[in-house]
C-alpha atoms as a PDB file:
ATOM      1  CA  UNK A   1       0.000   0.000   0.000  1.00  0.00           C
ATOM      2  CA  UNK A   2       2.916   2.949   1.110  1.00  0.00           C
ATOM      3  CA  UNK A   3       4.407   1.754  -2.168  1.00  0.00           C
ATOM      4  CA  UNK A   4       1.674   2.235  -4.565  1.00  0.00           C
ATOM      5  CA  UNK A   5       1.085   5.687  -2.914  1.00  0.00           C
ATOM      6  CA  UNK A   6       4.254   6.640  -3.017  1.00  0.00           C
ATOM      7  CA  UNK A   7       4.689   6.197  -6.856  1.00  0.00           C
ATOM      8  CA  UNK A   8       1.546   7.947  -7.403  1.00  0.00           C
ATOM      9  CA  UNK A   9       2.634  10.224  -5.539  1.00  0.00           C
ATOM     10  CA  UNK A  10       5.976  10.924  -7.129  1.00  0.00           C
ATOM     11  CA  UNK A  11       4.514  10.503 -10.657  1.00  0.00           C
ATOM     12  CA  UNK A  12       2.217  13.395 -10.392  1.00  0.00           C
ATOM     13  CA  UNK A  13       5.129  15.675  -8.298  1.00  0.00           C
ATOM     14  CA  UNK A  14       6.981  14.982 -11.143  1.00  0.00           C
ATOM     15  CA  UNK A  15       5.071  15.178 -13.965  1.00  0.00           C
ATOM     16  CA  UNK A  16       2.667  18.175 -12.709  1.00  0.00           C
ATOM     17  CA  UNK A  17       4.012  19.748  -9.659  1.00  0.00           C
ATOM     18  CA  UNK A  18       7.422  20.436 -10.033  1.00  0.00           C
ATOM     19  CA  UNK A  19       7.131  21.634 -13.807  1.00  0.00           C
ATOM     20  CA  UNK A  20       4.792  24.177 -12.978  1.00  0.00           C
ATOM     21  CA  UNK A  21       6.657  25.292 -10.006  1.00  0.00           C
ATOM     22  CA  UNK A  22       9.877  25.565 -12.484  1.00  0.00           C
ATOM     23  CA  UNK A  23       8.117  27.769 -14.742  1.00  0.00           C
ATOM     24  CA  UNK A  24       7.042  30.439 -12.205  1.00  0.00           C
ATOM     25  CA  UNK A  25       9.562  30.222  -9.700  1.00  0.00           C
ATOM     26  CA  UNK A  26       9.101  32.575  -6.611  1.00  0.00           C
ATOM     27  CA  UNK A  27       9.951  36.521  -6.863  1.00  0.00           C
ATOM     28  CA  UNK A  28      10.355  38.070  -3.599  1.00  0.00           C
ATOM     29  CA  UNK A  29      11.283  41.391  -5.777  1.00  0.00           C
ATOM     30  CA  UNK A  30       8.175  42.602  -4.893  1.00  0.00           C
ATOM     31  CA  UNK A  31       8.337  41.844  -0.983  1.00  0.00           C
ATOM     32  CA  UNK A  32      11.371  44.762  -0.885  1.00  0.00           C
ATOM     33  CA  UNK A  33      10.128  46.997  -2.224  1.00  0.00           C
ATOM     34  CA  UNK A  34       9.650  51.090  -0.536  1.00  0.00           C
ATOM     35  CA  UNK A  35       6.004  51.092  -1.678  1.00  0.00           C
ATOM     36  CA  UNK A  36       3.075  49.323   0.932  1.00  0.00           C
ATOM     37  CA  UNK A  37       1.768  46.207   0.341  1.00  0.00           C
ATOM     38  CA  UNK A  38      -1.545  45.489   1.611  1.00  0.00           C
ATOM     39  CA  UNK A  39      -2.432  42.226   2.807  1.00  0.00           C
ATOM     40  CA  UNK A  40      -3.170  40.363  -1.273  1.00  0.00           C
ATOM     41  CA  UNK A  41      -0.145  41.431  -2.591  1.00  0.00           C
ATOM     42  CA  UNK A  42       1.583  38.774  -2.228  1.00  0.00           C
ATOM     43  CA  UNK A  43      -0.425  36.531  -3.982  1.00  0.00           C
ATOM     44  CA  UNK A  44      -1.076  38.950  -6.911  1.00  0.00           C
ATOM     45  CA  UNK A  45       0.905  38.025 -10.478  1.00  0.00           C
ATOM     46  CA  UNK A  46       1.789  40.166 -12.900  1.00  0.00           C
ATOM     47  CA  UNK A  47       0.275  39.827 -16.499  1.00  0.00           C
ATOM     48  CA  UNK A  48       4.289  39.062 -17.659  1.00  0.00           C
ATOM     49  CA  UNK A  49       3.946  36.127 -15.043  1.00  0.00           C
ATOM     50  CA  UNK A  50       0.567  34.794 -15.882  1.00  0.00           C
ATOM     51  CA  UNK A  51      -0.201  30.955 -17.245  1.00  0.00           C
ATOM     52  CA  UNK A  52       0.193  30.275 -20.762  1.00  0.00           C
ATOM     53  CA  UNK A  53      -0.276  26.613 -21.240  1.00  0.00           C
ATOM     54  CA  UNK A  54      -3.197  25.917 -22.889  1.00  0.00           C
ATOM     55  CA  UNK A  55      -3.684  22.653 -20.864  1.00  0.00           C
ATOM     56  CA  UNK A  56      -4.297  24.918 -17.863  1.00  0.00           C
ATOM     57  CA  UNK A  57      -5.921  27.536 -19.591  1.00  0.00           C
ATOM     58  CA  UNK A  58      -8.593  24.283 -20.562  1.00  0.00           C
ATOM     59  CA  UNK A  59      -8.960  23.312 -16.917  1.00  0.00           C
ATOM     60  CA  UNK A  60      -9.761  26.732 -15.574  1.00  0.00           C
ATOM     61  CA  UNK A  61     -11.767  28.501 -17.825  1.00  0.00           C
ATOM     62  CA  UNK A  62     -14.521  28.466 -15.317  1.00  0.00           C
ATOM     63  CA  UNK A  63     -13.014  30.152 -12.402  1.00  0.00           C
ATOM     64  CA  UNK A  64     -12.644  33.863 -12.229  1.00  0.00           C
ATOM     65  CA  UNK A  65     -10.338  36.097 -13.666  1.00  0.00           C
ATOM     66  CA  UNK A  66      -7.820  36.490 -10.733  1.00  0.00           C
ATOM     67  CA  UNK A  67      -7.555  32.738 -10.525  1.00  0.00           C
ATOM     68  CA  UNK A  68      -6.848  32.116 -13.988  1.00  0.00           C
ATOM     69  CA  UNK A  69      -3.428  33.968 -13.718  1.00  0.00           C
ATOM     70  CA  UNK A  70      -2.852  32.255 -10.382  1.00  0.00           C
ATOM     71  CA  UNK A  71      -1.431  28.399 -10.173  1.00  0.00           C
ATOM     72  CA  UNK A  72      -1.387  28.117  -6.170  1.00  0.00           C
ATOM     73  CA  UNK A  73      -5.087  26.678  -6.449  1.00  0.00           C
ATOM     74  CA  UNK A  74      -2.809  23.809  -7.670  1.00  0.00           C
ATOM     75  CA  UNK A  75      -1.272  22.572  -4.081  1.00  0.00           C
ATOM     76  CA  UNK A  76      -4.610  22.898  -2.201  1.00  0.00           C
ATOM     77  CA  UNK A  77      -6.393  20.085  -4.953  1.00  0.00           C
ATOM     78  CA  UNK A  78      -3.353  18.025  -5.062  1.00  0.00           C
ATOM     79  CA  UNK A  79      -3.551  17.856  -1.334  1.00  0.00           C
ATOM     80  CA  UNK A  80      -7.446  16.946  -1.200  1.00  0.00           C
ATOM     81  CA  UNK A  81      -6.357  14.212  -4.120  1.00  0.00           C
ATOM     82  CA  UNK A  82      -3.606  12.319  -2.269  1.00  0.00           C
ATOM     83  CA  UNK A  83      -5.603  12.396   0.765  1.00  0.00           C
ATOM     84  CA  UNK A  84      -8.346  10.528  -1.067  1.00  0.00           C
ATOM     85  CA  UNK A  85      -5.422   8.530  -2.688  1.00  0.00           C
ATOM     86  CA  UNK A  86      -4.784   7.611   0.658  1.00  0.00           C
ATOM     87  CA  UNK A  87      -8.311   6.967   1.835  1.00  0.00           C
ATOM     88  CA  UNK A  88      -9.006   4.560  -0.929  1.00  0.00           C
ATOM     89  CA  UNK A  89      -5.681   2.139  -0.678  1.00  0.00           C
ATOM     90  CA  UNK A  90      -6.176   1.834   2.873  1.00  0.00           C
ATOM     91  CA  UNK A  91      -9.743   1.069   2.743  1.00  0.00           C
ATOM     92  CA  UNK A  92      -9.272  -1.873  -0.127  1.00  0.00           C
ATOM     93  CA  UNK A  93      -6.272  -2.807   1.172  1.00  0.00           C
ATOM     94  CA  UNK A  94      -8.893  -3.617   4.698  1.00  0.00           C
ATOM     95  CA  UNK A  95     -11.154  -5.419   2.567  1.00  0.00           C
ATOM     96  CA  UNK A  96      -7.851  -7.876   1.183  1.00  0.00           C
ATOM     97  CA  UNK A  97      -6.706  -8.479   4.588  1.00  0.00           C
ATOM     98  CA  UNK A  98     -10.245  -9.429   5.756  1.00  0.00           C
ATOM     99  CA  UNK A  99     -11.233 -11.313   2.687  1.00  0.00           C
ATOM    100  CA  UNK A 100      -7.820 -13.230   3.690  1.00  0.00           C
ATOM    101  CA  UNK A 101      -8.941 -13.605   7.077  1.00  0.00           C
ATOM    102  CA  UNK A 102     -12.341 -14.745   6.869  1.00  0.00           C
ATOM    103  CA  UNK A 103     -10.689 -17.413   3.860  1.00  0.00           C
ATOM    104  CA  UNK A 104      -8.344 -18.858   6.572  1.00  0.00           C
ATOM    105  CA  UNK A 105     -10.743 -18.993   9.241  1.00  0.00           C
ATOM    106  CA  UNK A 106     -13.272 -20.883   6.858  1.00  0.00           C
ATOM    107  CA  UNK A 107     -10.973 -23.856   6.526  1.00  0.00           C
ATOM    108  CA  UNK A 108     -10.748 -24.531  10.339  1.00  0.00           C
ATOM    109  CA  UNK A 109     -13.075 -26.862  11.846  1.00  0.00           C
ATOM    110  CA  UNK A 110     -11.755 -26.760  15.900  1.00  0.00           C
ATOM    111  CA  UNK A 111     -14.072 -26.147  18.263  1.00  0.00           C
ATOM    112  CA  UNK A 112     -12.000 -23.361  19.584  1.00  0.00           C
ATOM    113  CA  UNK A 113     -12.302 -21.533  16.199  1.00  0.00           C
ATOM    114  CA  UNK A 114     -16.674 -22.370  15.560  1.00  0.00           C
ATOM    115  CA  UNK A 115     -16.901 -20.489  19.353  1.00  0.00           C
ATOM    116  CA  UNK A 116     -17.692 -16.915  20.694  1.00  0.00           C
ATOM    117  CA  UNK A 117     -17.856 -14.962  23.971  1.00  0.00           C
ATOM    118  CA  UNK A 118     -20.726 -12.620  23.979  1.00  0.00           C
ATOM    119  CA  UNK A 119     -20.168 -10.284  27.266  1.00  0.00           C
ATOM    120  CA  UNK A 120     -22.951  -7.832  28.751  1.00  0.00           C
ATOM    121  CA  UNK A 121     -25.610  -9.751  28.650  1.00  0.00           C
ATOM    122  CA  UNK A 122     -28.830  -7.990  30.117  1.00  0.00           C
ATOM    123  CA  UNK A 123     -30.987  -9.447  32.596  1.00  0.00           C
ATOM    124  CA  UNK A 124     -33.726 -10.592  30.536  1.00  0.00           C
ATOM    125  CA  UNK A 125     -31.227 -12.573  28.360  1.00  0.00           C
ATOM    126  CA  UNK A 126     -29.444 -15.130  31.108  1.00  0.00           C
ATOM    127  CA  UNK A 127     -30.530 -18.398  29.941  1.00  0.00           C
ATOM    128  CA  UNK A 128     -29.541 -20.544  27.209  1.00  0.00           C
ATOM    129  CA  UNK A 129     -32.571 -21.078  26.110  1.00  0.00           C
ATOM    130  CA  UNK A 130     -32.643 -17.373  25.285  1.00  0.00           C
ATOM    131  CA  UNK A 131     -29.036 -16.670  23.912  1.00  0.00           C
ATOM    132  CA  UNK A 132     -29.425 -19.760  21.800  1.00  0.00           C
ATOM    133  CA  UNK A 133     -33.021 -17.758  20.247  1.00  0.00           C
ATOM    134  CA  UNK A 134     -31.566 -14.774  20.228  1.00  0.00           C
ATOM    135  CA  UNK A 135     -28.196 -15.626  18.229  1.00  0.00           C
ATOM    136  CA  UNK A 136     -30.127 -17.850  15.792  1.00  0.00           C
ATOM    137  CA  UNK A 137     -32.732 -14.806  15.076  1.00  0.00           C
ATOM    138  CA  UNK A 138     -29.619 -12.955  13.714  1.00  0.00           C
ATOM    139  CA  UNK A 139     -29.260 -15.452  10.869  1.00  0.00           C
ATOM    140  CA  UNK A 140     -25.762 -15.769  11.191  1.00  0.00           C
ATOM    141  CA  UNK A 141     -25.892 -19.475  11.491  1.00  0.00           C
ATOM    142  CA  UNK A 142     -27.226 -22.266  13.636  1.00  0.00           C
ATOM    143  CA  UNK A 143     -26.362 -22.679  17.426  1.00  0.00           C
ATOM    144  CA  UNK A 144     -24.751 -25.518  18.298  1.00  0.00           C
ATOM    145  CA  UNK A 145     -24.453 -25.166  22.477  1.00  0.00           C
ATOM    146  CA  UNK A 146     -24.294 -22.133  24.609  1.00  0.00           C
ATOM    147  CA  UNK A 147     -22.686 -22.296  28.071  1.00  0.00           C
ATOM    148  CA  UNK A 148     -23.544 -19.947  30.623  1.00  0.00           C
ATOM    149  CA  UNK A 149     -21.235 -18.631  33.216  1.00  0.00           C
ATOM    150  CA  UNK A 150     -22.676 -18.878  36.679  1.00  0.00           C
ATOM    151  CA  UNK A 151     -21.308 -17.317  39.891  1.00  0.00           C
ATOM    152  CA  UNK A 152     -19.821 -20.912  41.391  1.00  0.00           C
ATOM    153  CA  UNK A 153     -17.661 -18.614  44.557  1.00  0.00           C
ATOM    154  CA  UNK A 154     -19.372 -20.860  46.926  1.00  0.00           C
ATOM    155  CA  UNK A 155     -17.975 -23.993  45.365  1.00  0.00           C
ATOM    156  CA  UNK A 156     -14.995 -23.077  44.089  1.00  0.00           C
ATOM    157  CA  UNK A 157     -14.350 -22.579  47.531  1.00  0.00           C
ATOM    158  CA  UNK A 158     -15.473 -26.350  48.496  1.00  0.00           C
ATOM    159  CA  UNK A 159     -13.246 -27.541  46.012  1.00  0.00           C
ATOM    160  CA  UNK A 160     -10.207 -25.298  47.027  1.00  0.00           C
ATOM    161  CA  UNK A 161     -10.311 -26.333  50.918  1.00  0.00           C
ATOM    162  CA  UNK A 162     -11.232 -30.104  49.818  1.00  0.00           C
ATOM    163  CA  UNK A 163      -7.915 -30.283  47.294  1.00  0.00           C
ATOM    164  CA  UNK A 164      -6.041 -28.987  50.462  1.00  0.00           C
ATOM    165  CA  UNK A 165      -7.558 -32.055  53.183  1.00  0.00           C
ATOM    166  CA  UNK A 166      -6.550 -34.296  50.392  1.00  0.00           C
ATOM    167  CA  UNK A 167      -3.129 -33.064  49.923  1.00  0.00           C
ATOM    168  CA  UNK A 168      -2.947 -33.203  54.192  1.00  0.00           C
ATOM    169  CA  UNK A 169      -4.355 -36.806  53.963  1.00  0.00           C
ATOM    170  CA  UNK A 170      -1.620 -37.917  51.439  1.00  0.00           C
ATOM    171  CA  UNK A 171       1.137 -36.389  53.071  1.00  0.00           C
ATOM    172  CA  UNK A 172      -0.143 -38.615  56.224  1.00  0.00           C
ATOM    173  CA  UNK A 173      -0.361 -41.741  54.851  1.00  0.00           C
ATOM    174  CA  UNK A 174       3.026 -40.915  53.106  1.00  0.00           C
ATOM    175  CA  UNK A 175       4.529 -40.562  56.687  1.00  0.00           C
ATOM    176  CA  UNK A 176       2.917 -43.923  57.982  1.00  0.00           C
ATOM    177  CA  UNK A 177       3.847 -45.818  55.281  1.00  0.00           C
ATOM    178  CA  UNK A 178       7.269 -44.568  54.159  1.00  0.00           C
ATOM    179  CA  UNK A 179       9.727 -46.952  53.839  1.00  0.00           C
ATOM    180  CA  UNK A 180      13.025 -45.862  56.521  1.00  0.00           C
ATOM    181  CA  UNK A 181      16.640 -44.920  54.879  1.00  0.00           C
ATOM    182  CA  UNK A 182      19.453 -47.398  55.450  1.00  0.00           C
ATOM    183  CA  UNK A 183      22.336 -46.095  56.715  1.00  0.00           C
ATOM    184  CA  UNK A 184      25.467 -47.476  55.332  1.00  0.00           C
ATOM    185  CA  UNK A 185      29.157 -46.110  56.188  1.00  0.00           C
ATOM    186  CA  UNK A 186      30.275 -43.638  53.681  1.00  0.00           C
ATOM    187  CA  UNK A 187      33.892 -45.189  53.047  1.00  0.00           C
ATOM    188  CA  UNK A 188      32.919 -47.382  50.579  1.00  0.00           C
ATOM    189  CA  UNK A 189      29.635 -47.691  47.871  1.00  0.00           C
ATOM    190  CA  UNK A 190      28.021 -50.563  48.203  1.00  0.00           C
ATOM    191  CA  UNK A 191      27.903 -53.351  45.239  1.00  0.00           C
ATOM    192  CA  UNK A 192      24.049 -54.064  46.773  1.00  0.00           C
ATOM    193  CA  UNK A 193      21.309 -52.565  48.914  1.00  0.00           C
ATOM    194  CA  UNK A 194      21.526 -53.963  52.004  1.00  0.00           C
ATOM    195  CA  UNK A 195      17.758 -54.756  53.388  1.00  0.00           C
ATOM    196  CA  UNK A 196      16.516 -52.542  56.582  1.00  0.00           C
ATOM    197  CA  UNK A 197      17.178 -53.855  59.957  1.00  0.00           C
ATOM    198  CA  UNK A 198      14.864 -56.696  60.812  1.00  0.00           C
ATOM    199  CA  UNK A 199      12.186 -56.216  63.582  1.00  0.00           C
ATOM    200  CA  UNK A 200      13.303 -58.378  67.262  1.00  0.00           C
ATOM    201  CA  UNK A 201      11.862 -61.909  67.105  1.00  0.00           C
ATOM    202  CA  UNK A 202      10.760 -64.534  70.023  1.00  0.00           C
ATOM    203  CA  UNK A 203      14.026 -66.988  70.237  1.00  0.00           C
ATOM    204  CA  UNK A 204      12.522 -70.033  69.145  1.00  0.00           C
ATOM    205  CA  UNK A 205      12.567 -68.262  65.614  1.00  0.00           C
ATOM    206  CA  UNK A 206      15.783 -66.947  65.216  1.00  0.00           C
ATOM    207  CA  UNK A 207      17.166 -69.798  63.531  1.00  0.00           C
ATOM    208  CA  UNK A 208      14.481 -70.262  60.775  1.00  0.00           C
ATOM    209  CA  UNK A 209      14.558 -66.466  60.102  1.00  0.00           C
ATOM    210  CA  UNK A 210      18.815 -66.710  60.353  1.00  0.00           C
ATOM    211  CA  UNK A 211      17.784 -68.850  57.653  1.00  0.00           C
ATOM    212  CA  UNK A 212      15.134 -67.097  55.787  1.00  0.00           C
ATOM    213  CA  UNK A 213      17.127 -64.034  55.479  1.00  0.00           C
ATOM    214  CA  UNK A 214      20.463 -65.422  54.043  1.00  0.00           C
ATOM    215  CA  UNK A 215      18.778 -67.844  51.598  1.00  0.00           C
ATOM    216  CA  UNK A 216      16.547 -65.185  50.695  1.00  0.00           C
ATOM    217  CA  UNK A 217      12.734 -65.823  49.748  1.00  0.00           C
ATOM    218  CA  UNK A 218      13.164 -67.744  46.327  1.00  0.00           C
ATOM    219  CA  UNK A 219      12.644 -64.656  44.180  1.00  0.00           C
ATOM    220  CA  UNK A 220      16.247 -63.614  44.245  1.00  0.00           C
ATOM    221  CA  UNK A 221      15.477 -60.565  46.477  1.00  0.00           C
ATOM    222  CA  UNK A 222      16.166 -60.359  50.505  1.00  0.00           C
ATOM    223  CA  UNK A 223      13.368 -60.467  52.456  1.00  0.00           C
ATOM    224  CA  UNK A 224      12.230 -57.318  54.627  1.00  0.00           C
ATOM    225  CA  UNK A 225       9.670 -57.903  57.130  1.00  0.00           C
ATOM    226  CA  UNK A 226       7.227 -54.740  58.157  1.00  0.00           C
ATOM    227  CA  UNK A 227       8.428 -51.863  60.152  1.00  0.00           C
ATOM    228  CA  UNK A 228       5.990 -50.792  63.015  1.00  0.00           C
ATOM    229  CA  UNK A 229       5.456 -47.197  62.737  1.00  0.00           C
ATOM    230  CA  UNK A 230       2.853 -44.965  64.789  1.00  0.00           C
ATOM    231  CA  UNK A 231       0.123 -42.835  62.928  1.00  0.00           C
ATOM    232  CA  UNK A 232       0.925 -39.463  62.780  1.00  0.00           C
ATOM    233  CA  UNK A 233      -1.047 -37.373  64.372  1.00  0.00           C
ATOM    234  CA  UNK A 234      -2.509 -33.489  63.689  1.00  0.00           C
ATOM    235  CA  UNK A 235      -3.729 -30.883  66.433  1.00  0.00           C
ATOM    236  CA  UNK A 236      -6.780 -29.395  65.794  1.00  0.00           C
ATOM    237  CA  UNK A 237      -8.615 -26.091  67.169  1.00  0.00           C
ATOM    238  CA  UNK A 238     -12.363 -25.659  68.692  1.00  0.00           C
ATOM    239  CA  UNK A 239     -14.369 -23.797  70.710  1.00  0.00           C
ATOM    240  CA  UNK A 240     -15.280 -20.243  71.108  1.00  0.00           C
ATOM    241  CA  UNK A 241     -12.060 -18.431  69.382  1.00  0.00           C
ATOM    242  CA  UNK A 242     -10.535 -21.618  68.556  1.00  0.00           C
ATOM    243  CA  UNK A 243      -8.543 -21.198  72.445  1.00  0.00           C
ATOM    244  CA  UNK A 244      -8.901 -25.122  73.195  1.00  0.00           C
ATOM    245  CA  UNK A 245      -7.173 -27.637  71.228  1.00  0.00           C
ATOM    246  CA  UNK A 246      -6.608 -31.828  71.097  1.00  0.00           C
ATOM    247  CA  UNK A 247      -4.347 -33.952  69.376  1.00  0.00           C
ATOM    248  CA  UNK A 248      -6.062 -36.650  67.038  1.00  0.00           C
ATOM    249  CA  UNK A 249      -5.127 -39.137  64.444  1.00  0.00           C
ATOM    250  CA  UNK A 250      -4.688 -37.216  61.294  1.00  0.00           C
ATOM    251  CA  UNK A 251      -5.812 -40.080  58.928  1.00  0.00           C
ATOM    252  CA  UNK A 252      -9.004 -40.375  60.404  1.00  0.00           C
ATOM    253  CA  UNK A 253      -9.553 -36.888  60.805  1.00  0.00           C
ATOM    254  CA  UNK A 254      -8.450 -35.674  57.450  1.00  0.00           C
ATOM    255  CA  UNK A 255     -10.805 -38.834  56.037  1.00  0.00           C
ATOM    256  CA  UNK A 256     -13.100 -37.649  58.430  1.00  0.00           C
ATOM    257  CA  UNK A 257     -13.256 -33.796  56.601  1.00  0.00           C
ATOM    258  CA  UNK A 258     -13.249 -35.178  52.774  1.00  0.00           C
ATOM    259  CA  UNK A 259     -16.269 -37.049  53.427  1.00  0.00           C
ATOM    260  CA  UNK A 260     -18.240 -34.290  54.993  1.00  0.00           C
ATOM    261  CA  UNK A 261     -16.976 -31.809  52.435  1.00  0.00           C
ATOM    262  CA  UNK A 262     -18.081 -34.125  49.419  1.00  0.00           C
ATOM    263  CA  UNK A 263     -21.397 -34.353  50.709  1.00  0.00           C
ATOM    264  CA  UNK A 264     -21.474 -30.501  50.965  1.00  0.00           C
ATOM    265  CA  UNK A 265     -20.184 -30.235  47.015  1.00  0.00           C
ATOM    266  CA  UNK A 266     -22.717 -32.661  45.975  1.00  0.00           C
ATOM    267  CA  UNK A 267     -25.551 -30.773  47.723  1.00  0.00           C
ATOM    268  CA  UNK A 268     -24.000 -27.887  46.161  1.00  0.00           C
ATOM    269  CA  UNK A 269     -23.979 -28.686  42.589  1.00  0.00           C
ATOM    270  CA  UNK A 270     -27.963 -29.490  42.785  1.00  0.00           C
ATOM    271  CA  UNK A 271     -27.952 -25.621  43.846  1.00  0.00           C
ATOM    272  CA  UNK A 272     -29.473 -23.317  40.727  1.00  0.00           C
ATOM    273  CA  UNK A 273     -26.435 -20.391  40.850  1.00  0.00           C
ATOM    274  CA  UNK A 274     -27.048 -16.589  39.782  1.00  0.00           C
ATOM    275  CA  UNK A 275     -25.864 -16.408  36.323  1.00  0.00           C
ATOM    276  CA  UNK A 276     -23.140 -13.944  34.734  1.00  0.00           C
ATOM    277  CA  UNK A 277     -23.324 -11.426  31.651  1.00  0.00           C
ATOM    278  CA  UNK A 278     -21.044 -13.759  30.142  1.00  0.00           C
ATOM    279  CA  UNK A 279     -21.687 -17.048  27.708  1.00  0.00           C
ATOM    280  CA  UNK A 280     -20.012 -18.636  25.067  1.00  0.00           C
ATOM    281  CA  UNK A 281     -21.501 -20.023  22.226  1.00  0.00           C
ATOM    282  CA  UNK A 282     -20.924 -22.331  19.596  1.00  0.00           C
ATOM    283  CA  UNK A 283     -21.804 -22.694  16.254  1.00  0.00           C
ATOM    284  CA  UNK A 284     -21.993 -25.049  13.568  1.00  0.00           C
ATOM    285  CA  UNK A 285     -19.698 -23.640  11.490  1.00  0.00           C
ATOM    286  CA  UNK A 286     -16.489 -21.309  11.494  1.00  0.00           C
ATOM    287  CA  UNK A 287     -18.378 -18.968   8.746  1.00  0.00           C
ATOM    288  CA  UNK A 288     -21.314 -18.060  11.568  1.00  0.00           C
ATOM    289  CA  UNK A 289     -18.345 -16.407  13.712  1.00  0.00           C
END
């Protein structure tokens, strides 16, 4: 587009402009002189100055006199015609890029690219069943779905306190069953893992697992009997400013909290929620959007 209006530009500066400019170059004779010069002086010409090309003389025989012998009427036009110049590339070269657009957008089939957001939705519009009528009215295409944001605060706070209980209750049962480090001495690597230490045993079994434990268990690999560990446990706040506490299991009281919480979500999400001036719809086609 700039280059297109620059060589029309430069064609007519060169072709028009400047040779009439050459002709009548500027005289500032008359700007020095000792005689007054009222306020049109300057933009008088004298009849030895005046336009002889018949071309011109063609083009203005309809304006006065005074204008006749004058070619500054020339900038003013050329002005108003490269700012329509202007006007016009920019508008078609809109119409190209949007053509181009609307081409592209047609061959996509995603469901990403067949849906729009329509925001500020009045009152009387908030339900699909009214969106869907209303877009469909516009015969831009058929509705596919429509889905309505709601204002889900309550539960989305549910579900942000339930993730955390769940991440408490697997960090728990990570502690009670996690399997204990072996030490080892750190002069040498060893060519094995050595199994953990083995639990203490009545005596009248030491032998059989002396036994057990250097023959292994058949499957190649040493075998490690079942560490004791104790439950952890969490301390927990009540009463009137949370001042009294206890100490409970945390497995059964983090178990405890997801249960009651996912009864609350499911009795939530029967719940009819205030809807938002926001939807998104979908259409059957990527040429409806």
């Amino acid at each position: 587009m700039a280059t297109k209006f620059l060589a029309v530009t430069l064609f007519f500066a060169l072709a028009v402009i400047k040779p009439v400019h050459d002709r009548y170059p500027d005289d500032e004779s008359h700007f020095h002189g000792n005689h007054t010069h009222n306020d049109t002086a300057m933009f008088h010409v004298s009849p030895s100055r005046s336009m002889r090309l018949d071309t011109f003389d063609t083009l203005v025989s309809y304006l006065p006199d005074e204008m006749q012998t004058d070619y500054l009427w020339m900038y003013p036009v050329f002005a108003y015609l490269f700012t329509g110049l202007a006007l016009y590339l920019v508008v078609s070269e809109t119409r190209k890029i949007i053509e181009i657009r609307q081409e592209y957008l047609g061959s996509q089939s995603t469901l990403t690219d067949r849906t729009i957001r329509l925001s500020g939705i009045p009152l009387e519009l908030r339900s699909e069943e009214k969106i869907k009528a209303f877009v469909e009215e516009l015969g831009i295409g058929k509705v596919e779905s429509v889905t309505l944001c709601r204002k889900w605060k309550e539960l989305d706070d549910l579900m942000t306190k339930r993730m955390d209980y769940l991440r408490r209750l697997e960090e728990a049962w990570t502690v009670y069953l996690g399997s204990r480090n072996v030490e080892r001495s750190l002069e040498s690597l060893p060519i094995a893992r050595p199994p953990p230490p083995e639990p203490v045993m009545a005596d009248d079994e030491d032998d059989e697992n002396e036994r057990s434990g250097l023959m292994g268990n058949g499957s190649g690999q040493p075998h490690v009997s079942p560490h004791p560990r104790l439950r952890p446990r969490t301390r927990i706040w009540y009463g009137r400013f949370n001042l009294k506490s206890k100490v409970v299991d945390a497995i059964h009281y983090y178990e405890e909290r997801l249960r009651t919480i996912d009864d609350q979500i499911r009795a939530l999400r029967q719940k009819e929620f205030e809807p938002m001036p926001l939807a998104f719809v979908t259409m059957d086609t990527v040429a409806a959007c």
